[in-house]
C-alpha atoms as a PDB file:
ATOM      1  CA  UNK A   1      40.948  60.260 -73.701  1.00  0.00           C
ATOM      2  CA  UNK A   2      43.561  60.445 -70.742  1.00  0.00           C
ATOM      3  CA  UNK A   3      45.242  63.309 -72.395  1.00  0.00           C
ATOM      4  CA  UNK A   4      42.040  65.622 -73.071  1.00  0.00           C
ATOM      5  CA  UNK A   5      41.014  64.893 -69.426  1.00  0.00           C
ATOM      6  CA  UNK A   6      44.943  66.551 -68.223  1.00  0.00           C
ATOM      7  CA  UNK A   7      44.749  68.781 -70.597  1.00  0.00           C
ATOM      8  CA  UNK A   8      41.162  70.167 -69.113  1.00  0.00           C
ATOM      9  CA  UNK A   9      42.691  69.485 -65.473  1.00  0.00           C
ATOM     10  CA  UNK A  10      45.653  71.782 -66.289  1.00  0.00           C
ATOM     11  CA  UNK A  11      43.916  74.370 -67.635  1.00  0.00           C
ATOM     12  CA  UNK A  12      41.630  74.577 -64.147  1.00  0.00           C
ATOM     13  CA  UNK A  13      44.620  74.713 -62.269  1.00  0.00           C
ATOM     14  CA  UNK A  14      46.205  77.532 -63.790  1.00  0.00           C
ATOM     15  CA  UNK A  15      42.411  79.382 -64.148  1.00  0.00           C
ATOM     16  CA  UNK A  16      41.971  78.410 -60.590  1.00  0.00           C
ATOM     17  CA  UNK A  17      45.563  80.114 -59.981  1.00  0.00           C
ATOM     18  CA  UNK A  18      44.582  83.462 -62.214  1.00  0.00           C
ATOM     19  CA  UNK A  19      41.304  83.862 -60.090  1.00  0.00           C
ATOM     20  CA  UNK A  20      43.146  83.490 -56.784  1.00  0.00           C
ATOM     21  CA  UNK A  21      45.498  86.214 -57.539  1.00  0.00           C
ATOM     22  CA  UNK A  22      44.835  90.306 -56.911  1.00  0.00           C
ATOM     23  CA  UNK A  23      45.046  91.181 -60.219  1.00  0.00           C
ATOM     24  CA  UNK A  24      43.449  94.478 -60.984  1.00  0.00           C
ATOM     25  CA  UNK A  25      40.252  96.584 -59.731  1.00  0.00           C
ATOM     26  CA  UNK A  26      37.681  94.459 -60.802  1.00  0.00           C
ATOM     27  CA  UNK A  27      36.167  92.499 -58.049  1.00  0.00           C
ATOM     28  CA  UNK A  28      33.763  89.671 -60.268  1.00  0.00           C
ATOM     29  CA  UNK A  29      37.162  88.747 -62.137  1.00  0.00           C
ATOM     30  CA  UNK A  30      37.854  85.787 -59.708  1.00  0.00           C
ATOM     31  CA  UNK A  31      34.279  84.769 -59.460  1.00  0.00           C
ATOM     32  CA  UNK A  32      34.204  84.202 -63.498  1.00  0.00           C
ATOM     33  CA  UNK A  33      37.347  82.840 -63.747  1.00  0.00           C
ATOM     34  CA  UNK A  34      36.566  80.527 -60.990  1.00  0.00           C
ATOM     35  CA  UNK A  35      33.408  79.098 -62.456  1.00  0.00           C
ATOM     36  CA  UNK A  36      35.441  78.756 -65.586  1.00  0.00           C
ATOM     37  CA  UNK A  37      37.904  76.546 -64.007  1.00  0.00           C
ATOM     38  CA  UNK A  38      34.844  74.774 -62.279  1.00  0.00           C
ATOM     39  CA  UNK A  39      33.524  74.121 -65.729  1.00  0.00           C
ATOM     40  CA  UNK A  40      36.657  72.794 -66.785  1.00  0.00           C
ATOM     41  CA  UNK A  41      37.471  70.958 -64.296  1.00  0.00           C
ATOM     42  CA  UNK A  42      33.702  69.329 -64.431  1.00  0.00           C
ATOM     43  CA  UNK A  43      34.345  68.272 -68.308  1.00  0.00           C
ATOM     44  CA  UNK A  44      37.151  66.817 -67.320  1.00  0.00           C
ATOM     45  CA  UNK A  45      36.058  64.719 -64.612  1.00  0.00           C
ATOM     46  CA  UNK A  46      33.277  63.718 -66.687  1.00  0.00           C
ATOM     47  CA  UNK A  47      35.389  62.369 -69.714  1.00  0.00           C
ATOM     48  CA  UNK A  48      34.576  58.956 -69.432  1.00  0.00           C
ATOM     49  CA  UNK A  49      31.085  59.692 -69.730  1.00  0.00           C
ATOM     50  CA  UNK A  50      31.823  61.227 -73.066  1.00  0.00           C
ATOM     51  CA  UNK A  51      34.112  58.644 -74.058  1.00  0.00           C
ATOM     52  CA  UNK A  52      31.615  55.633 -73.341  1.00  0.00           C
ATOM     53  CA  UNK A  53      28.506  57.681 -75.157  1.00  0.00           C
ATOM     54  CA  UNK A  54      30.610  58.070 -78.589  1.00  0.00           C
END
């Protein structure tokens, strides 16, 4: 279970670094990716909940 929660807490870091940069014209591209990361990042600090329920 460790691994699946780095795994999800390394992908929000680097969607978390994507959003933050000024990447094109399109101003709701950080927003999305931001709540992206924010999902991950909300999986992955929920893992043990997960693991304990299966």
């Amino acid at each position: 279970m460790a691994v699946f929660q780095a795994l999800f807490y390394l992908i929000a870091i680097v969607l978390l670094v994507i959003a933050a940069l000024p990447l094109g014209t399109r101003r709701t591209r950080g927003l999305g990716l931001g709540l992206l990361a924010a999902a991950f990042a909300l999986t992955a600090f929920s893992a043990p909940v997960f693991d304990a329920a299966f």
